[in-house]
Protein backbone atom coordinates (compact mmCIF):
# COMPACT_ATOMS: atom_id res chain seq x y z
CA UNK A 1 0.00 0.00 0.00
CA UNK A 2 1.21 3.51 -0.58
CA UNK A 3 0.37 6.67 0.25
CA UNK A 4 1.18 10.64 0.79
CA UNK A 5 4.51 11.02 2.35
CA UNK A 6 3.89 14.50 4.46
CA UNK A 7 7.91 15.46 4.86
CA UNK A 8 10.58 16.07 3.26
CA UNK A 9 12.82 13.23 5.53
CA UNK A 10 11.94 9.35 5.99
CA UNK A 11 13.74 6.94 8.16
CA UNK A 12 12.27 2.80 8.24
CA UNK A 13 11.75 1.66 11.86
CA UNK A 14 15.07 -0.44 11.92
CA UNK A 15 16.48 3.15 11.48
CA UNK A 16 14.48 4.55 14.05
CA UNK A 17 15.10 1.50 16.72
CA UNK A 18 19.32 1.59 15.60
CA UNK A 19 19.37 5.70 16.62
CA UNK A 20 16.07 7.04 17.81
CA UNK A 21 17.87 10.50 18.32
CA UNK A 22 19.83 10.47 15.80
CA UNK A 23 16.47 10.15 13.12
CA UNK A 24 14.85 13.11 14.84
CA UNK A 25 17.49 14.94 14.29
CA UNK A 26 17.77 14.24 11.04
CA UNK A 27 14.14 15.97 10.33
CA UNK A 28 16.07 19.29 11.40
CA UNK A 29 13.27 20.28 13.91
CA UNK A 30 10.41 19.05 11.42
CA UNK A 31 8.66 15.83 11.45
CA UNK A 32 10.29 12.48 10.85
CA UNK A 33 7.94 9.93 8.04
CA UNK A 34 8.59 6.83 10.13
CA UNK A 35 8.14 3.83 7.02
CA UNK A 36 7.69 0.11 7.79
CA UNK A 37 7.88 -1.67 4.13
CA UNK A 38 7.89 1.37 2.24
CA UNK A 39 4.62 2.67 3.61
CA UNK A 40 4.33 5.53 6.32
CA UNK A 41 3.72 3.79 9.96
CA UNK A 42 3.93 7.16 11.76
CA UNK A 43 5.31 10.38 12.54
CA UNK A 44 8.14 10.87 14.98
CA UNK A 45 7.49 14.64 15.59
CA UNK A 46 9.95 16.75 17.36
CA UNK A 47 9.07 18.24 20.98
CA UNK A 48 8.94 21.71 19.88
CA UNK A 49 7.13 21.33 16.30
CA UNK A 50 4.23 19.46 18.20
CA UNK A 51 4.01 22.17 20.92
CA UNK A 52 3.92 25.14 18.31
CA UNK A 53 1.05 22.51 16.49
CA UNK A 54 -1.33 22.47 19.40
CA UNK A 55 -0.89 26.26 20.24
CA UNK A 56 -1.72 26.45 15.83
CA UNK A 57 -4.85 24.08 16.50
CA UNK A 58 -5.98 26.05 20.03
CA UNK A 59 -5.76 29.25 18.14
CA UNK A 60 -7.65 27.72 15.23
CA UNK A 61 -10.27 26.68 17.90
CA UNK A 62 -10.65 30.18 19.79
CA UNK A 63 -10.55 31.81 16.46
CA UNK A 64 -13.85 29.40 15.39
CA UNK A 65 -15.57 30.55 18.82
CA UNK A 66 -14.88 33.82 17.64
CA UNK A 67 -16.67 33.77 14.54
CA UNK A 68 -19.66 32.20 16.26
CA UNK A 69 -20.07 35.04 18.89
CA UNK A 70 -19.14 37.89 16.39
CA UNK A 71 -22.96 38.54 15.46
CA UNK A 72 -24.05 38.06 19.35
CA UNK A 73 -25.00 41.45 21.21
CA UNK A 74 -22.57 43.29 23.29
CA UNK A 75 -23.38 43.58 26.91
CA UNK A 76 -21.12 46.50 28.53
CA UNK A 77 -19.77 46.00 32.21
CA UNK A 78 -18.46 48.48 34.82
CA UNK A 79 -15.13 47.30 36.49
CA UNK A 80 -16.69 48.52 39.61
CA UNK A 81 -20.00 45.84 38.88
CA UNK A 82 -17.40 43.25 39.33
């Protein structure tokens, strides 16, 4: 079976297993297209790339909230009500 390889660098799991560090750092801080018999098993996704991910898909998330309020009426407060 084949299928869309998403990066630009691909290691096979014997790879992975012989230097596990050593293959993420070959993705230069981007993801890692883990293959098992020429077809993509999984990512190996550096620390940093997935953190800056989720903040890109919480963002995405608040931003959708967002649009859903945007027509909603505003309802002023006074500091001092609180």
């Amino acid at each position: 079976m084949t299928g869309i390889i998403l990066t630009e660098t691909t290691a096979s799991v014997s790879e992975l297993k012989r230097d596990p560090m050593g293959t993420v750092a070959a993705g230069d801080g981007l993801p890692v297209a883990i293959l098992n018999r020429n077809s993509t098993a999984f990512y190996c996704v550096p620390a940093a790339a997935y953190e800056a991910l989720m903040e890109r898909l919480e963002d995405l998330e608040l931003n959708a909230i967002a649009d859903t309020r945007a027509g909603e009426p505003v309802v002023r407060v006074s500091i001092d009500a609180l």
